[in-house]
C-alpha atoms as a PDB file:
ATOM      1  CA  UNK A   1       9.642 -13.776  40.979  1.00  0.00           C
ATOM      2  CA  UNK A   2      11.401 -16.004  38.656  1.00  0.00           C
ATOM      3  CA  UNK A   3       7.939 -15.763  35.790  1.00  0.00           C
ATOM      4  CA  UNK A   4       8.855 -11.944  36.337  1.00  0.00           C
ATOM      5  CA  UNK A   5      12.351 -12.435  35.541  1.00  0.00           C
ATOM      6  CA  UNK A   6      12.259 -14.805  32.632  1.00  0.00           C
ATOM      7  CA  UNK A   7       9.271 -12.013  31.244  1.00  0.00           C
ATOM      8  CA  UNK A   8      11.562  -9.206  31.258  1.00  0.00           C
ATOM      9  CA  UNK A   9      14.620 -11.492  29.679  1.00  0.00           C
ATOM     10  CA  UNK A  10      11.588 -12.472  26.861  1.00  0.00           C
ATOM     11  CA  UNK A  11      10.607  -8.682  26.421  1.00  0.00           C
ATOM     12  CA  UNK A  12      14.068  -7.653  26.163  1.00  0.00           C
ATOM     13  CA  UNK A  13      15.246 -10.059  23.282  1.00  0.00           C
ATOM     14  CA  UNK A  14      11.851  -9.113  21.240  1.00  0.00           C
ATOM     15  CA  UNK A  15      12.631  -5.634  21.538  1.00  0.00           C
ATOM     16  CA  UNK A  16      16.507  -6.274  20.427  1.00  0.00           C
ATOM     17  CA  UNK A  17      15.367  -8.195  17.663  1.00  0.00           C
ATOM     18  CA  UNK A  18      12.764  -5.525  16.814  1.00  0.00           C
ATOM     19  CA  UNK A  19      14.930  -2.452  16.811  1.00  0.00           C
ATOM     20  CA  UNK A  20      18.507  -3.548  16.168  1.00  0.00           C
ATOM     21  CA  UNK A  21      17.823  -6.357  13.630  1.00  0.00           C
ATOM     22  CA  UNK A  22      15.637  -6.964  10.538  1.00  0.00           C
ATOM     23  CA  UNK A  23      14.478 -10.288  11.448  1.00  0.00           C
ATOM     24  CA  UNK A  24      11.149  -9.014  12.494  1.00  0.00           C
ATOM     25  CA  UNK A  25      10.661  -6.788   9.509  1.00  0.00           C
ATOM     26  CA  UNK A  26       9.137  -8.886   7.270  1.00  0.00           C
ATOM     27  CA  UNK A  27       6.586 -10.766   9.875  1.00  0.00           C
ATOM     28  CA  UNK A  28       5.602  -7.359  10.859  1.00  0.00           C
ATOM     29  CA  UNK A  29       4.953  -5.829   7.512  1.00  0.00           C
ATOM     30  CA  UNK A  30       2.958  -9.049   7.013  1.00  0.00           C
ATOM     31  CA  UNK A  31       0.801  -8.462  10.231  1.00  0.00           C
ATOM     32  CA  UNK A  32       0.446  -4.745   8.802  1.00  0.00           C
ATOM     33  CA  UNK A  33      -1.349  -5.988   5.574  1.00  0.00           C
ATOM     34  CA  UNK A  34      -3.331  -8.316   7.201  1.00  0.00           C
ATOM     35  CA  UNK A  35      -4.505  -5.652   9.523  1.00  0.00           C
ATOM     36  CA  UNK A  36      -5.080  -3.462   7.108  1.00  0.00           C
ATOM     37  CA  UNK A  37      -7.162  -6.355   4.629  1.00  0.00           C
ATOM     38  CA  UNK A  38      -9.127  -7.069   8.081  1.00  0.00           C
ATOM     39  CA  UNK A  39      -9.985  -2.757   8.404  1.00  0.00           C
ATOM     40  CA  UNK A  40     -11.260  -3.086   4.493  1.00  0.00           C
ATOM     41  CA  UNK A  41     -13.355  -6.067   4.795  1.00  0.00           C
ATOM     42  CA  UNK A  42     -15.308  -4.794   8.097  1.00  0.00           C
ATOM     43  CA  UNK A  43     -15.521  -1.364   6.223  1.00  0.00           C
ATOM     44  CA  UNK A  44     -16.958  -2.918   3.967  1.00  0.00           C
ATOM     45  CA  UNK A  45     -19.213  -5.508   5.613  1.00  0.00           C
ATOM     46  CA  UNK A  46     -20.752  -2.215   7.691  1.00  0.00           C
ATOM     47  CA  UNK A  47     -21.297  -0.488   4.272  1.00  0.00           C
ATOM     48  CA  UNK A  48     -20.770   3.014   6.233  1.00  0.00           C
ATOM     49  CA  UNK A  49     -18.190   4.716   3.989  1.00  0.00           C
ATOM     50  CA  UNK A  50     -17.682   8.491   3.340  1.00  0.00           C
ATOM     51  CA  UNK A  51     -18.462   9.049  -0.290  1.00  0.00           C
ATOM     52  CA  UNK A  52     -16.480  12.081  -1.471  1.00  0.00           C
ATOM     53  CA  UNK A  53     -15.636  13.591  -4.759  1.00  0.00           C
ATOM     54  CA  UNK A  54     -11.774  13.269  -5.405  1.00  0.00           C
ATOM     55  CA  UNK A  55     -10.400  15.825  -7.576  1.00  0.00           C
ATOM     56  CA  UNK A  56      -7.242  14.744  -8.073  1.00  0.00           C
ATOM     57  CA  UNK A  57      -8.237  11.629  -9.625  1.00  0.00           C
ATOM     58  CA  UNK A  58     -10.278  13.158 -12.693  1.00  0.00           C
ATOM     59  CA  UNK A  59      -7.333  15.503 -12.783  1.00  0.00           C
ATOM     60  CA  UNK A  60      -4.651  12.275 -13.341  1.00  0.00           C
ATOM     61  CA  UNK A  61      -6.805  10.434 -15.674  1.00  0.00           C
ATOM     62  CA  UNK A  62      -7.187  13.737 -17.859  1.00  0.00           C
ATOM     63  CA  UNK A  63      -3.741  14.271 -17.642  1.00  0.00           C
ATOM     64  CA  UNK A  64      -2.698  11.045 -18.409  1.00  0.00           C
ATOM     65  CA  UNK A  65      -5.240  10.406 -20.869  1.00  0.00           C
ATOM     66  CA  UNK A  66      -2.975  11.742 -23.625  1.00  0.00           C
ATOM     67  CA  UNK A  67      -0.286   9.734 -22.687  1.00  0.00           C
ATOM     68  CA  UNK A  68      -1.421   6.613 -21.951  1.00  0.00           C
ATOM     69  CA  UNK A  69      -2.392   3.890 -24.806  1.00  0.00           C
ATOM     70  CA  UNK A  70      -5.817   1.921 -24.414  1.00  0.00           C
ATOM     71  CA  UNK A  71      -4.046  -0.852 -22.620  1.00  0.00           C
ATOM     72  CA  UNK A  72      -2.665   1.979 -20.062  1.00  0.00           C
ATOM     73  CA  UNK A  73      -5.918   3.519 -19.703  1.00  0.00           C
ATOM     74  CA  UNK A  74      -8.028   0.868 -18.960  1.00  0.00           C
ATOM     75  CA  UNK A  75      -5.455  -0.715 -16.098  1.00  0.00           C
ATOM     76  CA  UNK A  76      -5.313   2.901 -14.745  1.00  0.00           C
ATOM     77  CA  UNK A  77      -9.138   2.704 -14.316  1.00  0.00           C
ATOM     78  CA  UNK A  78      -8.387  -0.629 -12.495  1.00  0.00           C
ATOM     79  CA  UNK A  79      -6.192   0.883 -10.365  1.00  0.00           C
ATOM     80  CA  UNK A  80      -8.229   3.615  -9.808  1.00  0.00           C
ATOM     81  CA  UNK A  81     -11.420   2.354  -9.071  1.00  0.00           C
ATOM     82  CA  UNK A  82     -11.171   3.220  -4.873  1.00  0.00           C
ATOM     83  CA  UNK A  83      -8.752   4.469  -2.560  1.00  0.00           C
ATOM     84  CA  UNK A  84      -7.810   0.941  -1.287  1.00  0.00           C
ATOM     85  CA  UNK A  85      -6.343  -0.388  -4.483  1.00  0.00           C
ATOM     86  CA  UNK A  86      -4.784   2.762  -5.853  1.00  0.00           C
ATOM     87  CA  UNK A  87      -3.394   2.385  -1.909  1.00  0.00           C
ATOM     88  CA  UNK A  88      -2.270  -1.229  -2.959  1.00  0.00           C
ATOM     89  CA  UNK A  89      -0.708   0.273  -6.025  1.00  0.00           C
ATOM     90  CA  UNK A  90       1.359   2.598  -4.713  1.00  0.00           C
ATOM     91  CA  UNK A  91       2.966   0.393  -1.631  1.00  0.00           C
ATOM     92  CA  UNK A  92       3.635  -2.605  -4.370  1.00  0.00           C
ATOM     93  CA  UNK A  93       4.683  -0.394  -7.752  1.00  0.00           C
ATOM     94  CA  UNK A  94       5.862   2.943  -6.670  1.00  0.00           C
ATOM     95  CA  UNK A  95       8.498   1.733  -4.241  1.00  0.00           C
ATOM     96  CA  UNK A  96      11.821   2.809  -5.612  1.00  0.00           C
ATOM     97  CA  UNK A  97      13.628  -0.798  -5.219  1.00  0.00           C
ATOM     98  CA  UNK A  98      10.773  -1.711  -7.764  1.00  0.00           C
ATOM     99  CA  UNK A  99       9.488   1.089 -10.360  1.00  0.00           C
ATOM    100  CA  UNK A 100       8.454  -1.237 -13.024  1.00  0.00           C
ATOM    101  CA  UNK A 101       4.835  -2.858 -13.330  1.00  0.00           C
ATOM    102  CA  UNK A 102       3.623  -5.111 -16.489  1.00  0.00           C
ATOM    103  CA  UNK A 103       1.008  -2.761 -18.178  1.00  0.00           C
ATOM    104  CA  UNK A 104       2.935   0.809 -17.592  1.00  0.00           C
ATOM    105  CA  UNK A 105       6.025   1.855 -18.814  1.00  0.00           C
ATOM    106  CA  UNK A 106       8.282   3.195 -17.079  1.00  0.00           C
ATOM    107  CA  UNK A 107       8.129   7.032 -17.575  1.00  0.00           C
ATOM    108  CA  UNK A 108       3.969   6.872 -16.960  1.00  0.00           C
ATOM    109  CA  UNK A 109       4.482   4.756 -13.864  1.00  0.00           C
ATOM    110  CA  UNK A 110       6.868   7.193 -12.639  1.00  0.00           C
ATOM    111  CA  UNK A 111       4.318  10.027 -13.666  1.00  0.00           C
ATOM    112  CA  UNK A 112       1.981   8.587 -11.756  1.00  0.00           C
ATOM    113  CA  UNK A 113       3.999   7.964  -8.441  1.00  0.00           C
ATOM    114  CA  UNK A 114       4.902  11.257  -8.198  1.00  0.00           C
ATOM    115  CA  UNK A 115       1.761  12.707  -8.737  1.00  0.00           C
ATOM    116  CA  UNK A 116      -0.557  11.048  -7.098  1.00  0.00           C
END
């Protein structure tokens, strides 16, 4: 009874810290990532991925291809080279607490958050 006890005490101070605290914010976006680095590298290991044609990329690039200088251009090809690091992209660059990356200025990274 007492292991029963002391469980339910444990459970409720991880779900306190959890939902009425940001101490656990940080571990779990960490834990996210990896989980998410784990799902690319057995995607990727299995080599069973769903090749499709993505419009909206050809679109940006054509768009921005009169905007952008060569510098621009060839780190948007970086960063659009698959869906996982245009995916990385967006959750480290087009956060609004950030908006700024090395290679982009300001207007064209905001261009390309918000349409993309």
């Amino acid at each position: 009874m007492r292991g029963w006890i002391i469980l339910a005490v444990l459970a409720a101070i991880v779900y306190y810290l959890a939902t009425k605290t940001d101490k656990l914010d940080e571990p779990i976006a960490k834990s996210e990532a990896l989980l998410n680095k784990i799902e690319r590298k057995l995607d990727a290991m299995t080599g069973t991925q769903i090749i499709r044609i993505d419009q909206k990329r050809a679109k940006l690039r054509s768009t921005l291809g009169e905007r952008l200088s060569n510098a621009e251009l060839q780190e948007l090809n970086k960063v659009l080279e698959s869906p996982d690091t245009f995916s990385d992209f967006k959750d480290e660059y087009c956060r609004s607490d950030v908006m700024s990356h090395p290679v982009f200025s300001k207007d064209n990274l905001q261009f390309i958050c918000d349409n993309f």
